[in-house]
Structures are given as structure tokens and as C-alpha cells.
PDB file of N, CA and C in Angstrom:
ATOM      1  N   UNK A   1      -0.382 -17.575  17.893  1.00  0.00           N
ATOM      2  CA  UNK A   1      -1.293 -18.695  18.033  1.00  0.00           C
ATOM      3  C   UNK A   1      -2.707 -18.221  17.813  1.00  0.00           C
ATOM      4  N   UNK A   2      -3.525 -19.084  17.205  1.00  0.00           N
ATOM      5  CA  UNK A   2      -5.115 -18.730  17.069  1.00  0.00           C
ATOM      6  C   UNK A   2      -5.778 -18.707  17.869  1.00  0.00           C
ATOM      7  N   UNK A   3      -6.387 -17.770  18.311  1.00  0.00           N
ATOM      8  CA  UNK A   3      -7.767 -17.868  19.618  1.00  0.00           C
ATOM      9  C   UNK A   3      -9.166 -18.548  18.959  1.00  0.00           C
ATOM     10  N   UNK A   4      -9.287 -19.661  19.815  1.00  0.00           N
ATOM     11  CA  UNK A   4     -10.318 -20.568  19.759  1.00  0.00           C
ATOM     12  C   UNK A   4     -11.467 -19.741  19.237  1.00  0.00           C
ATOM     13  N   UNK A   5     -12.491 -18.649  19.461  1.00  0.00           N
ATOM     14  CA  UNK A   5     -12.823 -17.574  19.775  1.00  0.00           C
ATOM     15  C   UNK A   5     -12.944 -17.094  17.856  1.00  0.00           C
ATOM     16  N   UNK A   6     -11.559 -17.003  17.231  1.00  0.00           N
ATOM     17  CA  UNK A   6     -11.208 -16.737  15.752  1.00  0.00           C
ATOM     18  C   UNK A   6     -11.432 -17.928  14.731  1.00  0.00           C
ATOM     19  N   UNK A   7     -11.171 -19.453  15.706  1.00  0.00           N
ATOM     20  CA  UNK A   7     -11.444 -20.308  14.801  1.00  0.00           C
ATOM     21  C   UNK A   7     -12.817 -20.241  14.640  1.00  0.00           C
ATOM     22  N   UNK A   8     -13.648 -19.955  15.268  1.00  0.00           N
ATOM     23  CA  UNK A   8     -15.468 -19.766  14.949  1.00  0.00           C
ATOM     24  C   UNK A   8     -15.944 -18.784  14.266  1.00  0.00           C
ATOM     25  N   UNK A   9     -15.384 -18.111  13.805  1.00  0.00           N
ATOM     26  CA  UNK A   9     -15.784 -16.863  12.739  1.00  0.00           C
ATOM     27  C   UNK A   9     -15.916 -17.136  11.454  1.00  0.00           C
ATOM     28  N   UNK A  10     -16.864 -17.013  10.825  1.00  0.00           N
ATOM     29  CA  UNK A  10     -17.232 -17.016   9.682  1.00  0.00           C
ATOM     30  C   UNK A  10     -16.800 -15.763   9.109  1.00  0.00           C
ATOM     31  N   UNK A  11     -16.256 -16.282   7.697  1.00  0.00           N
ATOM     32  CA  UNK A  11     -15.679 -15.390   6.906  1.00  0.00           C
ATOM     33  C   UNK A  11     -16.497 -14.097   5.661  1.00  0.00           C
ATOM     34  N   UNK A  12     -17.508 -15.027   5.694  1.00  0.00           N
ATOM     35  CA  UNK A  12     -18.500 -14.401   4.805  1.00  0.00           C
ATOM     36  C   UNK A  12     -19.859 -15.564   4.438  1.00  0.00           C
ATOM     37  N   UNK A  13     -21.035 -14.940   4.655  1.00  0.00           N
ATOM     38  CA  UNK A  13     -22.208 -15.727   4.345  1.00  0.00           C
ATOM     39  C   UNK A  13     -22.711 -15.109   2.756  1.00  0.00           C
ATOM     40  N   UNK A  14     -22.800 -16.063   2.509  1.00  0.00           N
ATOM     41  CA  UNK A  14     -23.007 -16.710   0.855  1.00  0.00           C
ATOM     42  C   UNK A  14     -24.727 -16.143   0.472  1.00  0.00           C
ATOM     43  N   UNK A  15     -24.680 -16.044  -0.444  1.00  0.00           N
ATOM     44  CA  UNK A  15     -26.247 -15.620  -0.701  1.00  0.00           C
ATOM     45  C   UNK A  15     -27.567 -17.002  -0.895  1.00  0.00           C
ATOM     46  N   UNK A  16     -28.529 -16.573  -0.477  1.00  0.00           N
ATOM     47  CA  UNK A  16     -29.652 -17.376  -0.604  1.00  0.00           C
ATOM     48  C   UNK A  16     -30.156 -17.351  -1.956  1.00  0.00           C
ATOM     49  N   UNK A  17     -30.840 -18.309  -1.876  1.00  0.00           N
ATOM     50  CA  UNK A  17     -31.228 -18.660  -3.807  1.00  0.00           C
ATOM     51  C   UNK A  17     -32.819 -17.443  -3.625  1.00  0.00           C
ATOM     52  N   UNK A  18     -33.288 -16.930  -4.413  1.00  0.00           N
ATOM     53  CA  UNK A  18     -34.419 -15.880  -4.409  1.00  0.00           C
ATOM     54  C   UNK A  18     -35.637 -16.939  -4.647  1.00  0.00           C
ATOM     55  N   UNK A  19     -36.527 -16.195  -4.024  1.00  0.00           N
ATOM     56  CA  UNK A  19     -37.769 -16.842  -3.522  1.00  0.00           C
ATOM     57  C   UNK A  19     -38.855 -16.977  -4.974  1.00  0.00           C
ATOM     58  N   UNK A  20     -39.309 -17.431  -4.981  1.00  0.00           N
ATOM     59  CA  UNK A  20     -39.876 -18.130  -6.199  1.00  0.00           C
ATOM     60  C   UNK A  20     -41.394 -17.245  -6.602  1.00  0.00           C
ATOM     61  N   UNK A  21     -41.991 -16.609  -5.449  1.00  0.00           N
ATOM     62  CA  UNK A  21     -43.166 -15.757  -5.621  1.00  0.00           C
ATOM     63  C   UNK A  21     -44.153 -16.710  -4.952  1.00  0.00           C
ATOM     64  N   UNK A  22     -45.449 -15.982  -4.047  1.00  0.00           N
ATOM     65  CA  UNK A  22     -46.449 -16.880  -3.490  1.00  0.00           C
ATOM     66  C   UNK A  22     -47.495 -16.719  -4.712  1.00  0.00           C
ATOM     67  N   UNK A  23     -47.940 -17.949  -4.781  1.00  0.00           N
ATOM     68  CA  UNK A  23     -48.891 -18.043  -5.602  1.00  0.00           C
ATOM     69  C   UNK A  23     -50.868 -17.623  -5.403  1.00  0.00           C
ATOM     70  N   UNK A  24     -50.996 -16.943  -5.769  1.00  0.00           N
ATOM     71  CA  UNK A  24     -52.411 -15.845  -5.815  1.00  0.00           C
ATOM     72  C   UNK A  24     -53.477 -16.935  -4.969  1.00  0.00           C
ATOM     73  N   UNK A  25     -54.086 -16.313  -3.951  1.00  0.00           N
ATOM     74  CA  UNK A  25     -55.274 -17.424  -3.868  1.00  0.00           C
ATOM     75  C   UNK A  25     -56.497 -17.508  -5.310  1.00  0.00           C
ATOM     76  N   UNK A  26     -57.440 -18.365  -5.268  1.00  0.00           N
ATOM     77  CA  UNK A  26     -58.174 -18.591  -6.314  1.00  0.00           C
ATOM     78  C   UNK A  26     -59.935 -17.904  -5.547  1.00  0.00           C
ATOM     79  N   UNK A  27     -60.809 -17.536  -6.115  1.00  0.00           N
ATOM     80  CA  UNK A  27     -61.925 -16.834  -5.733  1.00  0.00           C
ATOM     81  C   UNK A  27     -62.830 -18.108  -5.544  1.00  0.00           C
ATOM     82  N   UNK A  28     -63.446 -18.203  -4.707  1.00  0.00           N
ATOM     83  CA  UNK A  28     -64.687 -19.198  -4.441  1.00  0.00           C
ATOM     84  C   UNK A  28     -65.449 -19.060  -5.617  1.00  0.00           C
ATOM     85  N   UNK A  29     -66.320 -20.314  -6.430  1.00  0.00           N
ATOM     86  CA  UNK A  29     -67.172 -20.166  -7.751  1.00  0.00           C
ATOM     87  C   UNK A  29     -68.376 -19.654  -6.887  1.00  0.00           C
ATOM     88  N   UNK A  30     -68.813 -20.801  -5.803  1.00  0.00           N
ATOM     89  CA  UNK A  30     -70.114 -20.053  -5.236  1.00  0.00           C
ATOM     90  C   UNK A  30     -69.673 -20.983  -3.431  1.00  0.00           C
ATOM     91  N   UNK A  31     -70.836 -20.420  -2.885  1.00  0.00           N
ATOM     92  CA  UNK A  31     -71.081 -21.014  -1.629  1.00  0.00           C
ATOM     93  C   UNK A  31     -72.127 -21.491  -1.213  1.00  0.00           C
ATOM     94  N   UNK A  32     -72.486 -22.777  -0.703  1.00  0.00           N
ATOM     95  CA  UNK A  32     -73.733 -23.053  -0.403  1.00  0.00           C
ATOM     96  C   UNK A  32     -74.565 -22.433   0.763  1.00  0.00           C
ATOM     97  N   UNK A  33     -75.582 -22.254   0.363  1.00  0.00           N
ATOM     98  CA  UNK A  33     -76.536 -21.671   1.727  1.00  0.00           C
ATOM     99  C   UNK A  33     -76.559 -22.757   3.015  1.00  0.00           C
ATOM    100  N   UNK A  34     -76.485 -22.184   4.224  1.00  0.00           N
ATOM    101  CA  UNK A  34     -76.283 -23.110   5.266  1.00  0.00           C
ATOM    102  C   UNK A  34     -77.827 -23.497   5.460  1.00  0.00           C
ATOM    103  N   UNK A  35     -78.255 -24.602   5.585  1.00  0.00           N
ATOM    104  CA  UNK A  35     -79.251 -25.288   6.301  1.00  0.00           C
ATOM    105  C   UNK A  35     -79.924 -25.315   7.035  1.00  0.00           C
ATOM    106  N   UNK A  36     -81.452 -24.702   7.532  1.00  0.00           N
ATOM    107  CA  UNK A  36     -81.940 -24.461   8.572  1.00  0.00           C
ATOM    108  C   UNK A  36     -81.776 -25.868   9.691  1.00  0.00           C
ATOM    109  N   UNK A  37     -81.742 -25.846  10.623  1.00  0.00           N
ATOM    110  CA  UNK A  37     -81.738 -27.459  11.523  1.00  0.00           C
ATOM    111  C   UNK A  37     -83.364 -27.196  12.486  1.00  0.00           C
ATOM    112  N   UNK A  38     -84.049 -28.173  12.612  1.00  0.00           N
ATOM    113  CA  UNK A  38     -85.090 -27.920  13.065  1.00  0.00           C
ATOM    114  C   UNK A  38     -85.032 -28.051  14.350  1.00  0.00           C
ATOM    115  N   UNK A  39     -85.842 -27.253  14.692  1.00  0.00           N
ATOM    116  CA  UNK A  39     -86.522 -27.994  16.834  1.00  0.00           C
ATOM    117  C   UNK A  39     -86.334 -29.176  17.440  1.00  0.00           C
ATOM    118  N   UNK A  40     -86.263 -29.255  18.489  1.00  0.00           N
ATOM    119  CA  UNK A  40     -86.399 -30.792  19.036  1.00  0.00           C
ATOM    120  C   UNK A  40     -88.019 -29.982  19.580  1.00  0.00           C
ATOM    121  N   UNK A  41     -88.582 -31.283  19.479  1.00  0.00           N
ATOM    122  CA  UNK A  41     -89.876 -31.157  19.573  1.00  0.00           C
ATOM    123  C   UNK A  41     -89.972 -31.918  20.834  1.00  0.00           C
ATOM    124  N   UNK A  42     -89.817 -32.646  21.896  1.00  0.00           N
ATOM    125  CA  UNK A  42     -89.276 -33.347  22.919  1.00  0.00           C
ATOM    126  C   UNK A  42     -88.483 -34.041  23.061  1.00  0.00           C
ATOM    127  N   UNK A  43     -88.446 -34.921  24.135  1.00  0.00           N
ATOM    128  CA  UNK A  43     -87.942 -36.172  24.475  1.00  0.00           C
ATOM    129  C   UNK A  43     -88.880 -37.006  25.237  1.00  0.00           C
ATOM    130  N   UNK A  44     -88.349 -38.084  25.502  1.00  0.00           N
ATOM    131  CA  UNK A  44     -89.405 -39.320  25.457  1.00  0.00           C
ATOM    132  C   UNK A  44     -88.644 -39.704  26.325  1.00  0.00           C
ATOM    133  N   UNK A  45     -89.127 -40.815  27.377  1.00  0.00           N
ATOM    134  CA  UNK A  45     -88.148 -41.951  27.568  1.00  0.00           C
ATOM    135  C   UNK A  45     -88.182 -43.541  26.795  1.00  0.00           C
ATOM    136  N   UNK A  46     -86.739 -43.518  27.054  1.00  0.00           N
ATOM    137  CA  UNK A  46     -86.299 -44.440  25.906  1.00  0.00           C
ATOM    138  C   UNK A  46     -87.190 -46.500  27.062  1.00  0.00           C
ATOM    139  N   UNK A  47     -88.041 -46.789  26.192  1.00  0.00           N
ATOM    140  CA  UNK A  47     -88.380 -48.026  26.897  1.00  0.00           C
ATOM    141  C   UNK A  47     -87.733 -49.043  26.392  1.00  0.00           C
ATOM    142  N   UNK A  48     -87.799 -50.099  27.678  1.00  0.00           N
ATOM    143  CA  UNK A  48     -87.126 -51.184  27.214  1.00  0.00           C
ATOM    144  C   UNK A  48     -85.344 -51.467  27.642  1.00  0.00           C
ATOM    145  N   UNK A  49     -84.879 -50.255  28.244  1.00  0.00           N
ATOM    146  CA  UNK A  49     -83.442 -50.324  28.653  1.00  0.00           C
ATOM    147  C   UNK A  49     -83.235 -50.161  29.755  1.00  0.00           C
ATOM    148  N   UNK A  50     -82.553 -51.290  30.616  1.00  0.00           N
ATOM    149  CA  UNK A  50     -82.286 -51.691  31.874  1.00  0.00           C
ATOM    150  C   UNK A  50     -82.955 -52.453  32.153  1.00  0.00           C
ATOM    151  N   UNK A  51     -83.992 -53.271  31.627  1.00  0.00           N
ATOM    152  CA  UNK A  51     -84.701 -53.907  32.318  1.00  0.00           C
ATOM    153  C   UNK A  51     -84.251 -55.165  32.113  1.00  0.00           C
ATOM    154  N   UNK A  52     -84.015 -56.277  33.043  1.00  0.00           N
ATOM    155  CA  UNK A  52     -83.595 -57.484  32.891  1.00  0.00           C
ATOM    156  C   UNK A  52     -84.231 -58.520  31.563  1.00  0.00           C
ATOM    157  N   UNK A  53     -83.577 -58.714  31.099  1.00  0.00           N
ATOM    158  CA  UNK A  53     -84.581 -59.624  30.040  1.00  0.00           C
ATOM    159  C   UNK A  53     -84.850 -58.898  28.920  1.00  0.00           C
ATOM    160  N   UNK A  54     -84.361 -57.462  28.232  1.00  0.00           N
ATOM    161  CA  UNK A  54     -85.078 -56.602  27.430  1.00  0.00           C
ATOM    162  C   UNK A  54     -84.288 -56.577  26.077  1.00  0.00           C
ATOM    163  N   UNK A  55     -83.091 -57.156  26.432  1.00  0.00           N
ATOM    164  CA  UNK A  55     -82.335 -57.417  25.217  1.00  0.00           C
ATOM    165  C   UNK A  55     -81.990 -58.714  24.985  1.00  0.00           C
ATOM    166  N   UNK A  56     -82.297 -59.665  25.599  1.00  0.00           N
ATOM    167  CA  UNK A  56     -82.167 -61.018  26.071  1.00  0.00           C
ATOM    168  C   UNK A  56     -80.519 -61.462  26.131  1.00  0.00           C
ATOM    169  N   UNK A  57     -80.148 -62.549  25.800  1.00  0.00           N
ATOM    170  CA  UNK A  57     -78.669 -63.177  25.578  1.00  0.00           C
ATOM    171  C   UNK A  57     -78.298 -63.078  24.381  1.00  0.00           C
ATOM    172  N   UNK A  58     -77.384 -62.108  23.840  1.00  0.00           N
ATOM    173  CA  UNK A  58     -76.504 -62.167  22.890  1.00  0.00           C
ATOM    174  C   UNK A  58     -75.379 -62.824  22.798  1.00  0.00           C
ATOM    175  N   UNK A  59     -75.333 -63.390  21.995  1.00  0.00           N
ATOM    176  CA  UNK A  59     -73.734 -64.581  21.137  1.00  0.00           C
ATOM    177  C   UNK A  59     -72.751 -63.411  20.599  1.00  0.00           C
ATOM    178  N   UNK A  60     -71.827 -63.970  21.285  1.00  0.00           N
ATOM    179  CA  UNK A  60     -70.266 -62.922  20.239  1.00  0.00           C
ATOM    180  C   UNK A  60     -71.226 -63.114  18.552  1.00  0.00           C
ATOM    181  N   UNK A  61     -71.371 -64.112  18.311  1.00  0.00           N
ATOM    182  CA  UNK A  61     -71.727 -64.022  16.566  1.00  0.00           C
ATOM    183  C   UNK A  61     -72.812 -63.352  16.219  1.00  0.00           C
ATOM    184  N   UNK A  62     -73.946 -63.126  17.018  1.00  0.00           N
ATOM    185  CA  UNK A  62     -74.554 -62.084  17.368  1.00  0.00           C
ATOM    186  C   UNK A  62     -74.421 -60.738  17.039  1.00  0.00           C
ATOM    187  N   UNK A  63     -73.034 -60.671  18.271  1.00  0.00           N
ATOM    188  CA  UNK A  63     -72.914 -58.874  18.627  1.00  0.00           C
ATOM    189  C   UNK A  63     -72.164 -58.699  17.295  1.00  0.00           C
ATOM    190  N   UNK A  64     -71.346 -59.965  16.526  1.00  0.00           N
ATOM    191  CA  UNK A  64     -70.543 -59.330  15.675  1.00  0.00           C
ATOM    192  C   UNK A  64     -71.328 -58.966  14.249  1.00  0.00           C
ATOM    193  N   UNK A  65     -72.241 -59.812  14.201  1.00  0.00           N
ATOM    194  CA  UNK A  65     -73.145 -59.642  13.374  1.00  0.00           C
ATOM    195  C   UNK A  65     -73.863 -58.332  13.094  1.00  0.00           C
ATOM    196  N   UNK A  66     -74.723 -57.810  14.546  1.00  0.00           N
ATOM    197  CA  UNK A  66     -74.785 -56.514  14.578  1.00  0.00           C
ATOM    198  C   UNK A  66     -73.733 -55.164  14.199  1.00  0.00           C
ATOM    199  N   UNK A  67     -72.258 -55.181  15.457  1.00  0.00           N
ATOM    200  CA  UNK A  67     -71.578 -54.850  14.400  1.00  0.00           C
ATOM    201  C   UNK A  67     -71.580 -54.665  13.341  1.00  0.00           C
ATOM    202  N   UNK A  68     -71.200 -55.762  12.528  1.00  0.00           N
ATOM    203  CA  UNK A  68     -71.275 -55.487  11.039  1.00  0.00           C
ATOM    204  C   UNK A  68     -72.126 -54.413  10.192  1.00  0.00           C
ATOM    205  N   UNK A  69     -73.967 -54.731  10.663  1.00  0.00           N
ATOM    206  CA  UNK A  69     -74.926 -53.730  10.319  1.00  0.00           C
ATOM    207  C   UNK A  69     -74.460 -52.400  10.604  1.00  0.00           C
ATOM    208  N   UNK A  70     -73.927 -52.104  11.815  1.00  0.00           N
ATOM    209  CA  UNK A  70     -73.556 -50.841  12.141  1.00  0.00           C
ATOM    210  C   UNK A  70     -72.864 -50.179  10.468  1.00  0.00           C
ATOM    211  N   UNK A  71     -71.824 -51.168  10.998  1.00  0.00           N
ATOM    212  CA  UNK A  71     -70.467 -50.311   9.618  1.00  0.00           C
ATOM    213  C   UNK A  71     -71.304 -50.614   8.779  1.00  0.00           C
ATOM    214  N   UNK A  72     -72.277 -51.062   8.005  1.00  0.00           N
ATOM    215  CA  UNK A  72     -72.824 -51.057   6.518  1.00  0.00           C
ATOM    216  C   UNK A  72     -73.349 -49.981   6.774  1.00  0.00           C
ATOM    217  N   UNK A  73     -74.192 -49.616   7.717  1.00  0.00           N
ATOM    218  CA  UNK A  73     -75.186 -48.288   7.669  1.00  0.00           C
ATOM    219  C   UNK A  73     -74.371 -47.523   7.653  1.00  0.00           C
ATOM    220  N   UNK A  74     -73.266 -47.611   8.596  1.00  0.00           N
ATOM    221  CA  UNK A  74     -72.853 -45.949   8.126  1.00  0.00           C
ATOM    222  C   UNK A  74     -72.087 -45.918   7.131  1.00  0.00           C
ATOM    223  N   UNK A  75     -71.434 -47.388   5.999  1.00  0.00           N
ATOM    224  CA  UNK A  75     -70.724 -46.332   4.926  1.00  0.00           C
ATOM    225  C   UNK A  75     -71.890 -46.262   4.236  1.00  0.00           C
ATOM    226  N   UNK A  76     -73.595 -46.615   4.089  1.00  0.00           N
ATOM    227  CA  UNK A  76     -74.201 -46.471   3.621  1.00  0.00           C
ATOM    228  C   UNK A  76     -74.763 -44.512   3.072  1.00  0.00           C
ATOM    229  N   UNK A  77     -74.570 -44.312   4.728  1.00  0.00           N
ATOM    230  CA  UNK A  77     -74.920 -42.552   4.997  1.00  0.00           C
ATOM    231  C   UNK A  77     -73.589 -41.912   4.151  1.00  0.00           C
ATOM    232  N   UNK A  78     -72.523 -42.821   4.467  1.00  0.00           N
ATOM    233  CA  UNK A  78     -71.187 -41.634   4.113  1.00  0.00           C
ATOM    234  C   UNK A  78     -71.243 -41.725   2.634  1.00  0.00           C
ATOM    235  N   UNK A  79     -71.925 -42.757   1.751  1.00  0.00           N
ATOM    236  CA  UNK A  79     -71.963 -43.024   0.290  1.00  0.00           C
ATOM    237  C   UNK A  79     -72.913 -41.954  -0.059  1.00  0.00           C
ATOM    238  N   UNK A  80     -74.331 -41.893   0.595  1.00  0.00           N
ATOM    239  CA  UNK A  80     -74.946 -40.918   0.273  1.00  0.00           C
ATOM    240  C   UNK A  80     -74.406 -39.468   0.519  1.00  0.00           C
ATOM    241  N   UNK A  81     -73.678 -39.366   1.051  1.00  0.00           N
ATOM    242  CA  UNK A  81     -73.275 -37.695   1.596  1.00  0.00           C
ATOM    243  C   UNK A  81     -73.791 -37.028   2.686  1.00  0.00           C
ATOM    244  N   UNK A  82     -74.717 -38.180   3.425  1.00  0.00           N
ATOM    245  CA  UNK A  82     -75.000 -37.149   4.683  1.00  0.00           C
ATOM    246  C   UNK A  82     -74.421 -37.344   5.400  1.00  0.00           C
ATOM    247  N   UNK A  83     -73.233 -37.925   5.911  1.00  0.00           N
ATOM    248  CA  UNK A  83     -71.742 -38.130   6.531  1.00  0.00           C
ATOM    249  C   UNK A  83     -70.686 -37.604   6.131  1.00  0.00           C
ATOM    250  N   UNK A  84     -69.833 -36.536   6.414  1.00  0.00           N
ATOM    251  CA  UNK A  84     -68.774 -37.045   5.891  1.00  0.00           C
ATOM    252  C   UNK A  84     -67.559 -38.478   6.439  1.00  0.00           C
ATOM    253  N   UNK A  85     -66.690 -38.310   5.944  1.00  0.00           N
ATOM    254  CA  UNK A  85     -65.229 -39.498   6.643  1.00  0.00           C
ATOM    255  C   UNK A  85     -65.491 -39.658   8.071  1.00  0.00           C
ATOM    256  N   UNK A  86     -65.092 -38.216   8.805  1.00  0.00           N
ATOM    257  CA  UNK A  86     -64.364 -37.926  10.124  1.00  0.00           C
ATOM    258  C   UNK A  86     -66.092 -38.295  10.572  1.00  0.00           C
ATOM    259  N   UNK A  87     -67.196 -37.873  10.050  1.00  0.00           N
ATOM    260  CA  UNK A  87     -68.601 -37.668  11.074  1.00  0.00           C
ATOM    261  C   UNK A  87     -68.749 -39.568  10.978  1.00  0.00           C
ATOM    262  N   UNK A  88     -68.527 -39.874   9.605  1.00  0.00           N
ATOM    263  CA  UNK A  88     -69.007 -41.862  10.018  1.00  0.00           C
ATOM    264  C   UNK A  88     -68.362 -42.313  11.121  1.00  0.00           C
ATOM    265  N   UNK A  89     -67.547 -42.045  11.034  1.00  0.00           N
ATOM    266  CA  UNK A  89     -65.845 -42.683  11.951  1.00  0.00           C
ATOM    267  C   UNK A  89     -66.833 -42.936  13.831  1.00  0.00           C
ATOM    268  N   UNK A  90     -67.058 -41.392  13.826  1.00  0.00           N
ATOM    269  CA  UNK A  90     -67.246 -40.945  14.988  1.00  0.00           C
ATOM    270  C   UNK A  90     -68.677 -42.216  15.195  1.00  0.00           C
ATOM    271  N   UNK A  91     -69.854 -41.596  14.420  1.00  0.00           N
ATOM    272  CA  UNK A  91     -71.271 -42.195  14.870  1.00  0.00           C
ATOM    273  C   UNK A  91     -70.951 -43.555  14.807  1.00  0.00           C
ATOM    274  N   UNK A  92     -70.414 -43.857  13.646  1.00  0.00           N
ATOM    275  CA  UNK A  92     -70.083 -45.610  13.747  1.00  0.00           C
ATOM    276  C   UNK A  92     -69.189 -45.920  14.707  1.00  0.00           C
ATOM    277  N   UNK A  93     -68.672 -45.725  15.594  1.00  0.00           N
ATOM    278  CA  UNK A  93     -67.513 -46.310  17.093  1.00  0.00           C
ATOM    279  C   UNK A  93     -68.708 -45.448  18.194  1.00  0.00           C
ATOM    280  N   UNK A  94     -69.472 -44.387  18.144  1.00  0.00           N
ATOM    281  CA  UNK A  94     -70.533 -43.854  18.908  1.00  0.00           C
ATOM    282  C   UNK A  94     -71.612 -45.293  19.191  1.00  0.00           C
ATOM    283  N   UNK A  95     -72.113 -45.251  18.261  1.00  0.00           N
ATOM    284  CA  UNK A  95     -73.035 -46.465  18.454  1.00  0.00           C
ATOM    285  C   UNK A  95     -72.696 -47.907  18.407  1.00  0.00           C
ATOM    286  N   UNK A  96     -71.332 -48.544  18.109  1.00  0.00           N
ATOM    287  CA  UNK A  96     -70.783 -49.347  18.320  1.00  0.00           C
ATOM    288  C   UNK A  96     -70.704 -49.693  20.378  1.00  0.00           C
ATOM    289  N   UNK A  97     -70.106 -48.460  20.590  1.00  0.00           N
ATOM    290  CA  UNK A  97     -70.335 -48.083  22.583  1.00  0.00           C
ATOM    291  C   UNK A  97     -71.254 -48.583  22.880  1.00  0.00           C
ATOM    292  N   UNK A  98     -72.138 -47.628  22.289  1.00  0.00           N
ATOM    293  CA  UNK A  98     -73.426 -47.576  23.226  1.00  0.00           C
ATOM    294  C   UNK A  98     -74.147 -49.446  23.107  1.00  0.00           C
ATOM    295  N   UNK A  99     -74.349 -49.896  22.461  1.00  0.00           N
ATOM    296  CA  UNK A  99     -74.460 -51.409  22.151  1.00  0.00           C
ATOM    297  C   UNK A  99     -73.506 -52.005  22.715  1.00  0.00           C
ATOM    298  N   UNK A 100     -72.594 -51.707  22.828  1.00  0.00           N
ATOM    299  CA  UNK A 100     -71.547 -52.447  24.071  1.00  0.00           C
ATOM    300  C   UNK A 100     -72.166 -52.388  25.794  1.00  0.00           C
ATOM    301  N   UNK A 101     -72.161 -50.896  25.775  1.00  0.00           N
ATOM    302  CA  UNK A 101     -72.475 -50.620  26.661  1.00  0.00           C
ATOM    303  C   UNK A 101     -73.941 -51.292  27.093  1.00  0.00           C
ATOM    304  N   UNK A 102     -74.775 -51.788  26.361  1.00  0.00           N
ATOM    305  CA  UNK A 102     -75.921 -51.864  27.013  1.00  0.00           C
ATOM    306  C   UNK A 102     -75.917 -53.666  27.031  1.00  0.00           C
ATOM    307  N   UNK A 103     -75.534 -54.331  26.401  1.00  0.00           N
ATOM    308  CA  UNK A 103     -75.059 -55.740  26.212  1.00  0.00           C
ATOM    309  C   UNK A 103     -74.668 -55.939  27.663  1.00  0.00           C
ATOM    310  N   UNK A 104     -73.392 -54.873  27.846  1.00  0.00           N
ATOM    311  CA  UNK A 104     -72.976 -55.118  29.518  1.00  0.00           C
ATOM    312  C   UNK A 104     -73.825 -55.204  30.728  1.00  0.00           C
ATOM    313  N   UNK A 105     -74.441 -53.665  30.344  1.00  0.00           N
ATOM    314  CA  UNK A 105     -75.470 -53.364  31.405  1.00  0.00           C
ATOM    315  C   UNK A 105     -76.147 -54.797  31.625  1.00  0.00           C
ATOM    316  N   UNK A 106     -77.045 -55.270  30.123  1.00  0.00           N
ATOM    317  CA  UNK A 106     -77.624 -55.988  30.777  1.00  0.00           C
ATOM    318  C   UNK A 106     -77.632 -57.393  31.085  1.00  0.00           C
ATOM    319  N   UNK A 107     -76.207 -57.886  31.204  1.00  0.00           N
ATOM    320  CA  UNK A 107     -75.471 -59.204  31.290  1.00  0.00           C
ATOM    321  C   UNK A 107     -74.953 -59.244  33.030  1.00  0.00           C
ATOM    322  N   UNK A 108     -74.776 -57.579  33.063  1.00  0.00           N
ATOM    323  CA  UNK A 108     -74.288 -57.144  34.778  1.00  0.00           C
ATOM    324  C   UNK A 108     -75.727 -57.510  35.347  1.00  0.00           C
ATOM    325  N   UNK A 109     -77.199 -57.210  35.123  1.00  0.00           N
ATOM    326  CA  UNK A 109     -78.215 -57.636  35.611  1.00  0.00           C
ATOM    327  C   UNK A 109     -78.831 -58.681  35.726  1.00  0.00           C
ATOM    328  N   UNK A 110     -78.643 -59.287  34.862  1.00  0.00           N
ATOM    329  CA  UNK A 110     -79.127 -60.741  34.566  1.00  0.00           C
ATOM    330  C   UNK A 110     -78.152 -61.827  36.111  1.00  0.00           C
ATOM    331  N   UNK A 111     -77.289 -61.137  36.138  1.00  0.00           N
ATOM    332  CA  UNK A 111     -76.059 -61.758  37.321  1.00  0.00           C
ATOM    333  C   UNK A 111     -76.623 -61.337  38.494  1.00  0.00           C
ATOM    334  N   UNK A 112     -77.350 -60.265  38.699  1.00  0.00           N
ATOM    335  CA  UNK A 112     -77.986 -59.802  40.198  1.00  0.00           C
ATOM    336  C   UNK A 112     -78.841 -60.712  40.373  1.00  0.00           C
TER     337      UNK A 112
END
């Protein structure tokens, strides 16, 4: 009788097909020089935010309106190249927030 044990044995493994060769990397033509970034020269405070009355009453058709400006400006930057994809994505839903955020703020005050 066969031992269970014998039925699992492989008789012989078969050959693999041969590997095709990795292909060479290619040499950079050139590289651009990185960009000096300048100083912050201060900060300020920002006027005009929190204060009751400073953004007055915005309409959904309004905020959507704004909106809208948002996304034009930034595929505006990403058309020019000082954005890329992933950086519009970000600043445009960044400042989309923050205009949310302050709409709230000051709709939560106007209620005090």
C-alpha cells in the first residue's frame, strides 16, 4: 500500500525558462541647480480674522463661487509649473479648509 507521505513527492522539478537580462540604467543628460529659497523676513498679524462682522454672511453660491476661484488659481500655478499635480492637490483642499474653516468660525460668532 502507498504511504500518504509518498503520494506527496515530487518526482522531478522541470527547468525554469532563462532570464531575459536586466536592462542597463540610462545616464542623466544634465541636472538642474537647486534653488536658493529666501528668508522670512517676519510675520505680521493677520487683521481682520475673528472678528464678528469681518467676513460678513456668505451664500452657499457664494462659498461655491469662491471655491471655484480657488481650483482656477491653482490649475492656473500647476499650468505654469510652479506646482506640480500632488503640490496643487494639496494647496488647493489646504486653502479650500482654511476658508471653510473661517466661514465657520465666523458664523459660530455671529451666534454668540
Amino acid at each position: 500500500m502507498g504511504n500518504k507521505e509518498d503520494d506527496k513527492k515530487v518526482g522531478a522539478i522541470g527547468t525554469s525558462g532563462a532570464t531575459k537580462g536586466v536592462k542597463a540604467t540610462e545616464s542623466l543628460s544634465e541636472v538642474d541647480k537647486v534653488k536658493g529659497a529666501s528668508a522670512v523676513k517676519g510675520v505680521s498679524e493677520v487683521s481682520g480674522v475673528g472678528r464678528s462682522g469681518a467676513i460678513g454672511a456668505v451664500s452657499i453660491e457664494q462659498r461655491d463661487k469662491l471655491m471655484a476661484i480657488v481650483t482656477e488659481e491653482a490649475e492656473k500655478l500647476a499650468a505654469q509649473g510652479v506646482l506640480s499635480k500632488s503640490q496643487r492637490d494639496v494647496v488647493e483642499q489646504a486653502v479650500k479648509m482654511a476658508i471653510d474653516a473661517s466661514l465657520i468660525e465666523a458664523s459660530e460668532t455671529r451666534k454668540r
